[in-house]
Protein backbone atom coordinates (compact mmCIF):
# COMPACT_ATOMS: atom_id res chain seq x y z
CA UNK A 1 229.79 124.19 96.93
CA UNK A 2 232.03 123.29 100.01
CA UNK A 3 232.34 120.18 98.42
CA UNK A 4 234.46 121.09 96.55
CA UNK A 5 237.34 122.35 99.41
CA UNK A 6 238.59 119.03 100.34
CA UNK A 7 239.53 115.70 98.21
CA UNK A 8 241.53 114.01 95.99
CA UNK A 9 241.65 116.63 93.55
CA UNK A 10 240.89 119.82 95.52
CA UNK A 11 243.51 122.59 95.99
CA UNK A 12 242.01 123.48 99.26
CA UNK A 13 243.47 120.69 100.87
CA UNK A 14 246.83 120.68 100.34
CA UNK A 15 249.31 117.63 100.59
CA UNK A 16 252.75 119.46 98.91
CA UNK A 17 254.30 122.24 100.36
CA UNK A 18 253.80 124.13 97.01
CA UNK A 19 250.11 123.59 97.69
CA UNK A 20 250.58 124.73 100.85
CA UNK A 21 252.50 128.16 100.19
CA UNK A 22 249.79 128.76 97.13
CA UNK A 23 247.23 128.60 99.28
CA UNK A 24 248.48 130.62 102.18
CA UNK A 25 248.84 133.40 99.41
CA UNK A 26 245.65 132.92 97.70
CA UNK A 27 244.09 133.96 101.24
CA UNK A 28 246.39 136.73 101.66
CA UNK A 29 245.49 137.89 98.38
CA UNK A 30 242.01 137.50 98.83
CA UNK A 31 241.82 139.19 102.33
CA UNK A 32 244.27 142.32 100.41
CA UNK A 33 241.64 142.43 97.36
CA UNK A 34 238.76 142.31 100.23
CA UNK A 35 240.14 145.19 102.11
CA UNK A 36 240.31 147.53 98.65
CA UNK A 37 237.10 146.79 97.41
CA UNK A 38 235.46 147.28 100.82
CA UNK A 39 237.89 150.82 100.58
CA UNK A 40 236.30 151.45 97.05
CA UNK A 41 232.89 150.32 98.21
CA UNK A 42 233.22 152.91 101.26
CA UNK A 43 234.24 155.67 99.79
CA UNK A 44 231.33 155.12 96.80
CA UNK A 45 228.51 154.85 99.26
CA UNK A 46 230.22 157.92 101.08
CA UNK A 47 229.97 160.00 97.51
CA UNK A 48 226.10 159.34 97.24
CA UNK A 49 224.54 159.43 100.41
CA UNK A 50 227.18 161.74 102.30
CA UNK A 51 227.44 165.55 102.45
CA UNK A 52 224.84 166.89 99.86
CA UNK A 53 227.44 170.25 98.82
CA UNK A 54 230.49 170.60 96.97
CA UNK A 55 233.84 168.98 98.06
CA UNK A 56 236.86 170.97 98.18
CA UNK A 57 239.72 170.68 95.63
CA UNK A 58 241.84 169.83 98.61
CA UNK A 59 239.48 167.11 99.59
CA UNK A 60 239.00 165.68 96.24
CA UNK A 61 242.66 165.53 95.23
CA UNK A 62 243.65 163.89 99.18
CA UNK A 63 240.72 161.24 98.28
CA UNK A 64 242.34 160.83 95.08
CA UNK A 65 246.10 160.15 96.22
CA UNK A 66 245.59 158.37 99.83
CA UNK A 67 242.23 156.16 98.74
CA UNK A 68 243.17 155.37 95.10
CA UNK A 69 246.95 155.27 94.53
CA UNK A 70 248.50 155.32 98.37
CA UNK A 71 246.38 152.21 99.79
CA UNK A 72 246.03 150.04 96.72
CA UNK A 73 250.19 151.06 95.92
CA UNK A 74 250.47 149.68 99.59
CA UNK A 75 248.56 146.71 99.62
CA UNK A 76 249.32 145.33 95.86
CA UNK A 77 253.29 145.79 97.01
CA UNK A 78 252.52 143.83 100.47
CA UNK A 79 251.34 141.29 98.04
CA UNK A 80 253.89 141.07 95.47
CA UNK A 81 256.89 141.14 98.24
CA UNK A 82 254.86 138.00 99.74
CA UNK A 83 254.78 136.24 96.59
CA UNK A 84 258.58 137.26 96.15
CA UNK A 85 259.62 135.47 99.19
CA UNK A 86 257.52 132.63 98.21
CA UNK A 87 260.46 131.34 95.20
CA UNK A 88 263.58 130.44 97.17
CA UNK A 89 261.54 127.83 98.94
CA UNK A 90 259.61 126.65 96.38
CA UNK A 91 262.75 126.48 93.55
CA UNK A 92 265.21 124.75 95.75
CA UNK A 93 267.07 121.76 94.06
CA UNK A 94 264.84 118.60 94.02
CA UNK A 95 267.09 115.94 96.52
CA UNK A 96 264.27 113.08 95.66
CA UNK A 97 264.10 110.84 92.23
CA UNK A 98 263.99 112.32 88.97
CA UNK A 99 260.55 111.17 87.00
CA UNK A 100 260.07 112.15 82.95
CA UNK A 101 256.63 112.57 82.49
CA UNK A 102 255.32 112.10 78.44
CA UNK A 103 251.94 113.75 78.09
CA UNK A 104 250.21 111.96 75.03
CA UNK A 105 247.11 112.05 73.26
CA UNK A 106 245.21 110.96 75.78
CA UNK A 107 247.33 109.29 78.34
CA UNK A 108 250.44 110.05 80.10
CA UNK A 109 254.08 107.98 79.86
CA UNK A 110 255.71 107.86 82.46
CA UNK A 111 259.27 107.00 83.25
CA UNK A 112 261.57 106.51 86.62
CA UNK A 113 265.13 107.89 86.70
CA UNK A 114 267.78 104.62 86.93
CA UNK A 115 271.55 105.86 88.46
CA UNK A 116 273.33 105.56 85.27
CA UNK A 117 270.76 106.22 82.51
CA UNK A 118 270.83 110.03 81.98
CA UNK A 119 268.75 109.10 78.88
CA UNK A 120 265.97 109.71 80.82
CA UNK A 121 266.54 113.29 80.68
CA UNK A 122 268.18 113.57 77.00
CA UNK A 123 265.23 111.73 75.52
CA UNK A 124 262.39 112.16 77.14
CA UNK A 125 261.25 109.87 78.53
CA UNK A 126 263.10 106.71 77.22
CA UNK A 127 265.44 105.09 79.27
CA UNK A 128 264.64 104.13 82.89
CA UNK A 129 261.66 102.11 84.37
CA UNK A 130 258.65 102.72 82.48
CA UNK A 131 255.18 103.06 83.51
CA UNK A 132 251.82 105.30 82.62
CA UNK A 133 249.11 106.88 84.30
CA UNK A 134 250.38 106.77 87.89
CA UNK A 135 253.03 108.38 89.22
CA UNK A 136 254.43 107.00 92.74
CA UNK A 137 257.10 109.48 94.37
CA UNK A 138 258.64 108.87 98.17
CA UNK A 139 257.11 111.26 101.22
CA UNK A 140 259.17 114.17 102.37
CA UNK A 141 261.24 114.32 99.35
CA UNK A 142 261.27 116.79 95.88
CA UNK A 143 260.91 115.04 93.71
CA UNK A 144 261.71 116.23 89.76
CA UNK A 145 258.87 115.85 87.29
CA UNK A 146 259.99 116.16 83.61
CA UNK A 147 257.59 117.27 81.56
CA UNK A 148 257.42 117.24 78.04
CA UNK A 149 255.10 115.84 75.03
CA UNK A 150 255.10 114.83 71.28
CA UNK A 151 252.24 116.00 69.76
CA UNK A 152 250.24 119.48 71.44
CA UNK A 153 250.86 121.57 74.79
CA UNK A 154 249.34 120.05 77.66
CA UNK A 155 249.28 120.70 80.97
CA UNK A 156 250.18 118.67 84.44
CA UNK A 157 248.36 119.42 87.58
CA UNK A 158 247.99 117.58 90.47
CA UNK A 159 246.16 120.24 92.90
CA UNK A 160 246.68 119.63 96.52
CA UNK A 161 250.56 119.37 95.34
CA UNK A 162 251.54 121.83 93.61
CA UNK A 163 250.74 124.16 90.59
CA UNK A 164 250.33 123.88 87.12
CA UNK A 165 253.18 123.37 84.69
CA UNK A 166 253.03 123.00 80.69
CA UNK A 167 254.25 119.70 78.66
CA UNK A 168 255.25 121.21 75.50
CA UNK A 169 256.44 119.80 72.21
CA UNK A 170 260.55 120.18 72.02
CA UNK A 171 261.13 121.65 75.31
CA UNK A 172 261.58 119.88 78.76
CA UNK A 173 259.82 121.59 81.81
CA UNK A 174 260.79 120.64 85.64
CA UNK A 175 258.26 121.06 88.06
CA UNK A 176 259.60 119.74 91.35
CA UNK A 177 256.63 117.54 93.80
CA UNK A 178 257.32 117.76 97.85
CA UNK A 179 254.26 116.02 99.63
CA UNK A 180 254.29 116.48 103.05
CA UNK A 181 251.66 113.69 103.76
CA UNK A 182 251.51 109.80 102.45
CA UNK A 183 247.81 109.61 100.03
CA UNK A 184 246.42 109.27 96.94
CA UNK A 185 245.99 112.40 94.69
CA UNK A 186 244.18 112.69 91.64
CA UNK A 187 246.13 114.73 88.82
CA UNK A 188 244.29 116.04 85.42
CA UNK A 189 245.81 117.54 82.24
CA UNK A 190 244.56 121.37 82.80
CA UNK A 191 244.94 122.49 78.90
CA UNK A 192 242.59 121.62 76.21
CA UNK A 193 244.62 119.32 73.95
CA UNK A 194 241.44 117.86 71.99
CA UNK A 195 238.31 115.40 72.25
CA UNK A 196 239.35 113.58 75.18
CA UNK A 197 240.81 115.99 76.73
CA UNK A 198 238.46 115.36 80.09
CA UNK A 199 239.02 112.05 80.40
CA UNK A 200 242.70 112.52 80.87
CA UNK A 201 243.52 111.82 84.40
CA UNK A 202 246.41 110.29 86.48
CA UNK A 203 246.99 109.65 90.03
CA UNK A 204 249.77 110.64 92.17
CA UNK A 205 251.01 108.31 94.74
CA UNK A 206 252.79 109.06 97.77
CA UNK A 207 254.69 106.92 100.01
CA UNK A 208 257.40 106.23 102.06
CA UNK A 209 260.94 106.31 100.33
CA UNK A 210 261.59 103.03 101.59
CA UNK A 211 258.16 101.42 99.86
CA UNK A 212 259.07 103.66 96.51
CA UNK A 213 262.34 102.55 95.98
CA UNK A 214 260.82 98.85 96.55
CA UNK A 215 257.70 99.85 93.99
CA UNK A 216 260.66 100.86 91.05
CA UNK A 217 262.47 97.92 91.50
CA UNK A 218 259.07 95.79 90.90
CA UNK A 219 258.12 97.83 87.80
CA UNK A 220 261.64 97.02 86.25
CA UNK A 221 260.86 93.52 86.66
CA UNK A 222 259.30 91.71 83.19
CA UNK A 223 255.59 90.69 83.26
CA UNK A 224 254.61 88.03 86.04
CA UNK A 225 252.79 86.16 83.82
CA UNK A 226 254.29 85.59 79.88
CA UNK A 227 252.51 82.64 78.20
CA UNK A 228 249.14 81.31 78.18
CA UNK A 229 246.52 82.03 75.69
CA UNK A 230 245.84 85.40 76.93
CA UNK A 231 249.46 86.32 75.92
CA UNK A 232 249.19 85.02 72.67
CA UNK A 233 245.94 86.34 71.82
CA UNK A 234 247.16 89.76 72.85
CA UNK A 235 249.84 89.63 70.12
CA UNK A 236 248.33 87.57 67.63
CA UNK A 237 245.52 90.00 67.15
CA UNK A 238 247.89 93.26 67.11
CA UNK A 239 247.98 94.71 70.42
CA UNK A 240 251.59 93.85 70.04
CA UNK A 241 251.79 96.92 67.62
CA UNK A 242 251.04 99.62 70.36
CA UNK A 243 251.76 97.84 73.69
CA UNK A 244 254.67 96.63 75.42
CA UNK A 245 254.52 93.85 77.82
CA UNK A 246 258.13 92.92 78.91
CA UNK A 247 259.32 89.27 78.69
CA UNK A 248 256.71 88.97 76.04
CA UNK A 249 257.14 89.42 72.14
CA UNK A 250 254.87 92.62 72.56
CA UNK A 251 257.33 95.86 72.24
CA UNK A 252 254.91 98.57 70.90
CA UNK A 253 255.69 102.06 71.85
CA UNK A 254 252.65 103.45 70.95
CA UNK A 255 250.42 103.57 73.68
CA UNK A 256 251.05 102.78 77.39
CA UNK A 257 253.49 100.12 79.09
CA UNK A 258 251.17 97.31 80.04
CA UNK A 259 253.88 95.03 81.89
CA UNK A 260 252.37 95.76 85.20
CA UNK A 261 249.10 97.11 84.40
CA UNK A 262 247.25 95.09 87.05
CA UNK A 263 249.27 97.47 89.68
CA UNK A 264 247.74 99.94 88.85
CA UNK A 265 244.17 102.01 90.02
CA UNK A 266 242.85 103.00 87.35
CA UNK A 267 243.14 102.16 83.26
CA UNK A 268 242.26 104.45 80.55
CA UNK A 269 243.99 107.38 82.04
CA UNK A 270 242.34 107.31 85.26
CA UNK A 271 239.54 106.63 83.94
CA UNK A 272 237.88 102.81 85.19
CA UNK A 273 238.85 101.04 88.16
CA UNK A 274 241.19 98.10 87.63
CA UNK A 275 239.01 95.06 86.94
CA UNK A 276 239.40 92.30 84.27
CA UNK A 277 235.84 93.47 83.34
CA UNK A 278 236.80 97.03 82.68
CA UNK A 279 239.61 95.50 80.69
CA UNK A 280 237.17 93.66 78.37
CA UNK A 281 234.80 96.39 78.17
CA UNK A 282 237.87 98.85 77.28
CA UNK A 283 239.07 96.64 74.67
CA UNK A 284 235.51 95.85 72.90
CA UNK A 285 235.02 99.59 72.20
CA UNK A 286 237.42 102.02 73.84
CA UNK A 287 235.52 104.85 71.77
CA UNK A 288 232.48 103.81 73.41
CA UNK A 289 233.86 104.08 77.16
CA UNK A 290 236.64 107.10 76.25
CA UNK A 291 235.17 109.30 73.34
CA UNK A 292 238.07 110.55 71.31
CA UNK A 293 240.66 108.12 72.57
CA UNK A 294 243.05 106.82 69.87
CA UNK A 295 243.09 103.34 70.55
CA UNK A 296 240.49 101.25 67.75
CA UNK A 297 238.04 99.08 69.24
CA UNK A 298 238.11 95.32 69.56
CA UNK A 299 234.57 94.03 69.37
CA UNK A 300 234.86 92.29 65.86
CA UNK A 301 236.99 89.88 68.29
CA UNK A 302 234.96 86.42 69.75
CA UNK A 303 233.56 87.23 73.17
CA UNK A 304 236.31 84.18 74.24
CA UNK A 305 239.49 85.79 72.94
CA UNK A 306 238.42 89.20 74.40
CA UNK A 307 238.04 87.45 77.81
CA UNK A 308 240.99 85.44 77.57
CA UNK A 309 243.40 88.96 77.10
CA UNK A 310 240.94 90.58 79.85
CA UNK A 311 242.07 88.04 82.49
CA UNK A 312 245.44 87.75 81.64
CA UNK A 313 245.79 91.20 81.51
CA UNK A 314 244.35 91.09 84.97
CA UNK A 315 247.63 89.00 86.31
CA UNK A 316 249.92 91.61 85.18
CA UNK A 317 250.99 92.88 88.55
């Protein structure tokens, strides 16, 4: 079970202040909610095996107003005031990048803020450098996540961050990101949204705000590698439809950005490492690998063609 308490994706090792404050009150909490059952455990054992006689109406109605409305009144308020003091801190104005996050069926879009396209915030997410599945945001600084989605309510959590916040249909929800130490995180969507729900996963990346700022200006580069017959395989046989690849003829908006999907960790939502091999296996039957995912398999393709987009795919960095 202790397993559990420390990780990736384990909000008993936080890396955000959010995390951090949540935390701090979930033991509060926990030590307040101890104290009253303990109280209420007391005072039952006390009725059974204590004095044998009648109690007094005078006894009975002190029990009464000190043991069950006085203490728990005092404690629950001593918990609520906490929590209270909790929001200035944690709703302060984010002074980091702005980020518009698409949750998708089953795969998240994700978008970076550019100084001069406030699209990114009208029409979420288009405008500004794209990306999906991994989010990279700078160390020390709060950072906005916009959250929204086109299809059901999902929801974005990224545990030793922060908390959970909803990415519903025609509304935009902020949730602002502070990490207070450099890592990896793993983030999930935390709301049933269908059959493969599970296997949609992201990771959180966070670095140094000089190394960020250098990452967004590589991801609004085109592809490093446009021709060969990987490239042309990859549109010829329709993955053109649903995929972009900048500086390519593919401009699908369907599923995720591929332009720099070698820079990633993970494909399929967090799913598989990086490898041309999971990038073959993904496209002969993505059903197969990611039950439920919308993306139709491949195999009908020659084993050649399949490992010719696999390996080029592989170069997009």
């Amino acid at each position: 079970m202790l397993t559990g308490c420390q990780g990736a994706q384990s909000a008993f090792d936080p890396a955000g202040v959010e995390a951090e404050r949540v935390l701090t009150l979930f033991w509060i909490m926990l030590a307040g909610g101890t104290a009253i059952w303990i109280v209420v455990i007391g005072v039952s054992y006390y009725a059974a095996r204590g004095k044998s006689g009648p109690y007094s109406d005078r006894s009975g109605i002190r029990l009464i107003v000190w043991g069950g409305c006085v203490f728990p009144a005092v404690v629950l308020a001593g918990l609520l005031w906490w929590g209270l003091t909790m929001m200035p801190e944690l709703r302060r104005a984010a002074d980091g990048p702005t980020i518009a996050v698409s949750a998708e069926r089953f795969w998240w879009r994700v978008a970076y803020a550019v100084e001069g396209e406030p699209g990114v915030i009208r029409n979420l997410p288009r405008g500004g450098v794209p990306s999906a599945n991994e989010i990279w945001i700078p160390l020390g600084k709060r950072t906005e996540i916009l959250l929204s989605s086109p299809d059901v309510i999902h929801s974005f959590w990224v545990p030793p961050l922060a908390g959970k916040m909803d990415a519903i249909p025609g509304r935009v929800n902020r949730l602002v990101l502070e990490p207070t130490r450099p890592g990896v995180f793993n983030g999930a969507c935390a709301e049933y949204c269908g059959t493969a729900h599970t296997y949609m996963g992201f990771r959180v990346v966070v670095v140094p705000e000089a190394e960020f700022e250098a990452y967004v200006a590589s991801q609004a580069l085109p592809a490093a590698t446009t021709d060969g017959s990987g490239a042309r395989l990859f549109v010829q046989n329709g993955c053109a439809a649903c995929h972009t690849v900048r500086g390519t003829a593919a401009d699908g908006d369907v599923g995720p950005d591929l332009t720099h999907v070698a820079s990633r960790r993970t494909i399929a939502a967090g799913l598989l490492p990086t490898t041309v091999e999971n990038f073959a296996a993904f496209i002969r039957s993505a059903e197969h690998i990611k039950p439920g995912v919308e993306m139709p398999a491949f195999g009908i393709l020659p084993e050649e063609e399949i490992t010719a987009i696999a390996q080029w795919l592989g170069k997009l960095e």
